[in-house]
Protein backbone atom coordinates (compact mmCIF):
# COMPACT_ATOMS: atom_id res chain seq x y z
CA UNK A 1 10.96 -9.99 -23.40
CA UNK A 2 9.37 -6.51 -23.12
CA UNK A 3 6.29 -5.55 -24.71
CA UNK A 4 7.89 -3.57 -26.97
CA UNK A 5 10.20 -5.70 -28.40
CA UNK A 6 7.55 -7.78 -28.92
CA UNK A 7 5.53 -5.20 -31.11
CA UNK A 8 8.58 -4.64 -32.68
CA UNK A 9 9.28 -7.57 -33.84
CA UNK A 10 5.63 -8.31 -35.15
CA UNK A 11 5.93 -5.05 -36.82
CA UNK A 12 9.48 -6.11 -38.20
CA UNK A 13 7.66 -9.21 -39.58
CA UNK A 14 4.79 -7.55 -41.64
CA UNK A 15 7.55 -5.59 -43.55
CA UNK A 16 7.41 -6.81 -47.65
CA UNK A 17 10.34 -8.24 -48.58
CA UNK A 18 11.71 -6.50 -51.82
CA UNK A 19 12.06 -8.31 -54.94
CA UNK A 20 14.79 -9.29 -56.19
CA UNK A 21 16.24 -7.04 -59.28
CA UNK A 22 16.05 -8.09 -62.70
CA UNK A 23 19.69 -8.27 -64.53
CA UNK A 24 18.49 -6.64 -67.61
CA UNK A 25 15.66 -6.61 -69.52
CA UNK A 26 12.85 -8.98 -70.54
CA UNK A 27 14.20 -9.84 -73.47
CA UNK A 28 17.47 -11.30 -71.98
CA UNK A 29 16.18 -12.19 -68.65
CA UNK A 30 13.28 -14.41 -70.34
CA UNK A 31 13.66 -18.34 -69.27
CA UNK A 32 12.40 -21.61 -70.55
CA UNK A 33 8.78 -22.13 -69.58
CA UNK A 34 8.08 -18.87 -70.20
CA UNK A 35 5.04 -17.20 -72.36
CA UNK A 36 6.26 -14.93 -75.03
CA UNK A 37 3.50 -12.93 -77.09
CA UNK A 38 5.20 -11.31 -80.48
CA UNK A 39 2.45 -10.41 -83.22
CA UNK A 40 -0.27 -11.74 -81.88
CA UNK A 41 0.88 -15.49 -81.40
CA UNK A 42 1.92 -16.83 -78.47
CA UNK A 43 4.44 -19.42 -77.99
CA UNK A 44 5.81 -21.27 -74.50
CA UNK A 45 9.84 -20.61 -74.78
CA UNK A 46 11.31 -24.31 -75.41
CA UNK A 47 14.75 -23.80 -75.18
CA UNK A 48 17.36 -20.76 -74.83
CA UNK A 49 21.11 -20.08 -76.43
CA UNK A 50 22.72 -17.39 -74.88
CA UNK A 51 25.81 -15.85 -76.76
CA UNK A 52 29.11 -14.86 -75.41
CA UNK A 53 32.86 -13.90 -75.61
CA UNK A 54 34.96 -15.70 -73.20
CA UNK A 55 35.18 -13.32 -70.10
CA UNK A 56 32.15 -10.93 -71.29
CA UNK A 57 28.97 -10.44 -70.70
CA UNK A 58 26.58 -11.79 -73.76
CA UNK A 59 25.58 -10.06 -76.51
CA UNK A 60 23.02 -11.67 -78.65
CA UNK A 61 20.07 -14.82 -77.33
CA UNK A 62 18.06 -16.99 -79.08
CA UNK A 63 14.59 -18.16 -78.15
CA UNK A 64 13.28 -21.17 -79.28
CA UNK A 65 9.82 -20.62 -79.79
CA UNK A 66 6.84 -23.04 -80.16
CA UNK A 67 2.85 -23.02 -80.70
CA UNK A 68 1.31 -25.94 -81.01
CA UNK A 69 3.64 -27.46 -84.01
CA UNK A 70 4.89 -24.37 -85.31
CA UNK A 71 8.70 -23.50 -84.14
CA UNK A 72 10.39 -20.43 -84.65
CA UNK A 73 13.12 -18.53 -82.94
CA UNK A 74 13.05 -14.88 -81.87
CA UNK A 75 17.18 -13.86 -82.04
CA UNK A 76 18.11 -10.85 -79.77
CA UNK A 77 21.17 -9.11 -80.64
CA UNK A 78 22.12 -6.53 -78.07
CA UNK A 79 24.01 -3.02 -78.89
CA UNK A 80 22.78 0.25 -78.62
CA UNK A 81 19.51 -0.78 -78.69
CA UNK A 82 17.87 -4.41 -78.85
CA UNK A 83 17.88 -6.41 -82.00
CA UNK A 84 14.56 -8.51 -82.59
CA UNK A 85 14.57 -10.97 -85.42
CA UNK A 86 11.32 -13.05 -85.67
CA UNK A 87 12.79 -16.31 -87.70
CA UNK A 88 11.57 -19.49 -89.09
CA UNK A 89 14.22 -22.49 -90.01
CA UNK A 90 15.15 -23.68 -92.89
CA UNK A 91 16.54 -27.11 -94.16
CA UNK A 92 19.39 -27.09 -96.49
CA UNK A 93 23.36 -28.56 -96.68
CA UNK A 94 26.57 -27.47 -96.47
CA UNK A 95 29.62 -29.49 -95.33
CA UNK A 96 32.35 -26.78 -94.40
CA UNK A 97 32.20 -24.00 -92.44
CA UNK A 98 34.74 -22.62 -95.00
CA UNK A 99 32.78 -23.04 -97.82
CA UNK A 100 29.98 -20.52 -96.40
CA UNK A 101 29.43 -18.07 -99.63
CA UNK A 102 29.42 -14.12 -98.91
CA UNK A 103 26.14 -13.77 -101.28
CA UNK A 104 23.03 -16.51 -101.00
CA UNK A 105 20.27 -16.90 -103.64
CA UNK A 106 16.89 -18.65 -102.06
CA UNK A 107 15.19 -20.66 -104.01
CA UNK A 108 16.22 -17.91 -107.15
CA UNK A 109 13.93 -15.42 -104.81
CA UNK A 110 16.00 -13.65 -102.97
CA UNK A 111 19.91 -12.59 -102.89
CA UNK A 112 20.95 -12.41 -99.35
CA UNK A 113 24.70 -10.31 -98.56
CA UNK A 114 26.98 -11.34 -95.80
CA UNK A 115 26.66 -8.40 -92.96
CA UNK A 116 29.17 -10.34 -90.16
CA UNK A 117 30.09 -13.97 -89.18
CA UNK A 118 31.88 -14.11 -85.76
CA UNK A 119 32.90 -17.03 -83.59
CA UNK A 120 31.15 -17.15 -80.01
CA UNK A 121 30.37 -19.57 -76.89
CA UNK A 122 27.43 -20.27 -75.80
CA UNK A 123 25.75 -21.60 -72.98
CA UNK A 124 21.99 -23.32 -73.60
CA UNK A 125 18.89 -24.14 -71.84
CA UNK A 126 15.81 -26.38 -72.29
CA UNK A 127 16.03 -27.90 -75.97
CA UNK A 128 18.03 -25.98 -78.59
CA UNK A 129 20.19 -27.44 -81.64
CA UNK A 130 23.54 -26.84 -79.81
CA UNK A 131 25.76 -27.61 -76.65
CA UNK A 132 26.73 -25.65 -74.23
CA UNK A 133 30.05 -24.26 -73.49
CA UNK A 134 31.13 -24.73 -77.71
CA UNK A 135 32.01 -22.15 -79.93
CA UNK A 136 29.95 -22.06 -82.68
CA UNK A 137 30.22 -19.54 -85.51
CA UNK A 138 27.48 -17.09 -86.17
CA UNK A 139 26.90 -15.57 -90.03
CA UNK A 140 24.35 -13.04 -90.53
CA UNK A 141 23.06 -12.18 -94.02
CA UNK A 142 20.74 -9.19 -94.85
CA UNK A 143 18.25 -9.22 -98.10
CA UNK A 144 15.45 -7.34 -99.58
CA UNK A 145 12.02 -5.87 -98.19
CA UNK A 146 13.73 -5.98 -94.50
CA UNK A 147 14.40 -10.02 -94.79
CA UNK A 148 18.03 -11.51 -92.93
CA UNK A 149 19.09 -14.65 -93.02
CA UNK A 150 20.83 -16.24 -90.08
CA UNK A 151 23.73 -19.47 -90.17
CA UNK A 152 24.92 -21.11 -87.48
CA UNK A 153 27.49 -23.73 -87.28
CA UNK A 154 28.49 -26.29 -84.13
CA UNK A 155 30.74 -29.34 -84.47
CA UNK A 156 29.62 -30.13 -88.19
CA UNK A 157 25.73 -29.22 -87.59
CA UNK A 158 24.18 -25.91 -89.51
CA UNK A 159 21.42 -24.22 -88.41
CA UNK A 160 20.12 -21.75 -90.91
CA UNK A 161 16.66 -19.53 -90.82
CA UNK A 162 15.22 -16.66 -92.50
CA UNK A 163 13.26 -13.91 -90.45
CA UNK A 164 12.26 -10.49 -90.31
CA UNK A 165 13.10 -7.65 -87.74
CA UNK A 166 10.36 -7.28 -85.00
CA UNK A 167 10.25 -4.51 -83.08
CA UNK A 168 10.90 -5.28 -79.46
CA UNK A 169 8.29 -3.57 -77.81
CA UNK A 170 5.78 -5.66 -79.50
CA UNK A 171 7.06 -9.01 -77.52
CA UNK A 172 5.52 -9.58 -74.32
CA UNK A 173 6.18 -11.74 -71.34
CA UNK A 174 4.23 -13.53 -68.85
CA UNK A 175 6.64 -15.34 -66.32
CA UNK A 176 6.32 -18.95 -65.89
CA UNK A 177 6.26 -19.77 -61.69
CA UNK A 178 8.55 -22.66 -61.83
């Protein structure tokens, strides 16, 4: 081997390897394990539902979020721009997914509208409240002084919560190494 192949190749060797390219942005390319910062709280991601058509890419995620005994879950909903929705959950019953109302009263404090319901798949990670590869139906509700209200229903099993729009540039990430 020549001396110049041999420099070559040692110079060949020092060259960085380039990172690999993020799919999106951190909002949908966060993971389980990871550190997520939204008003001043910071909470290790627990578990992950990501939101789907069959045969498209998804369209809306939801981080389960905890600190210390607190959970919450941040719900992204992608369109033009990025949807944030700071929630907390909220025990209640209903039977049917048919008998879902259009209008909700809380506790005689607030009157929440229907905005959309849509059926979707998902596909989870870590520890969430569904399965993955199910439909599950998705309602959202909208109320006063900026409030929604989100419903969720899986194979007899609601999941409701109540939340406020956060803007997404107030949600940091610091990547977990696993």
């Amino acid at each position: 081997m020549s001396i110049f192949k041999r420099v070559s190749n040692i110079i060949r060797s020092n060259k960085e390897v380039p990172a690999p390219a993020q799919s999106g942005s951190p909002l949908e390319d966060a993971r389980v394990g990871d550190i997520m910062n939204v008003d001043l709280e910071e909470y290790v991601i627990t578990g992950k539902v990501i939101y789907f058509d069959r045969g498209f890419a998804p369209h809306r995620y939801a981080y389960y979020l905890q600190s210390g005994k607190n959970m919450q879950c941040l719900i992204v909903e992608k369109g033009r721009t990025l949807d944030c929705f700071l929630c907390g959950f909220l025990e209640g019953a209903l039977d049917d997914p048919n008998d879902v109302p259009t209008t909700l009263n809380l506790d005689d404090d607030a009157t929440f509208e229907l905005e959309f319901h849509r059926s979707d798949v998902t596909r989870t990670e870590g520890n969430t409240d569904f399965r993955s590869g199910d439909d599950v139906i998705f309602w959202r509700y909208f109320g006063p002084d900026q409030r929604f209200f989100f419903l969720q229903w899986q194979d007899g099993k609601f999941v409701a919560m109540e939340g406020e729009r956060t803007p997404g540039n107030q949600i940091k990430f610091l990547k977990s190494t696993l």
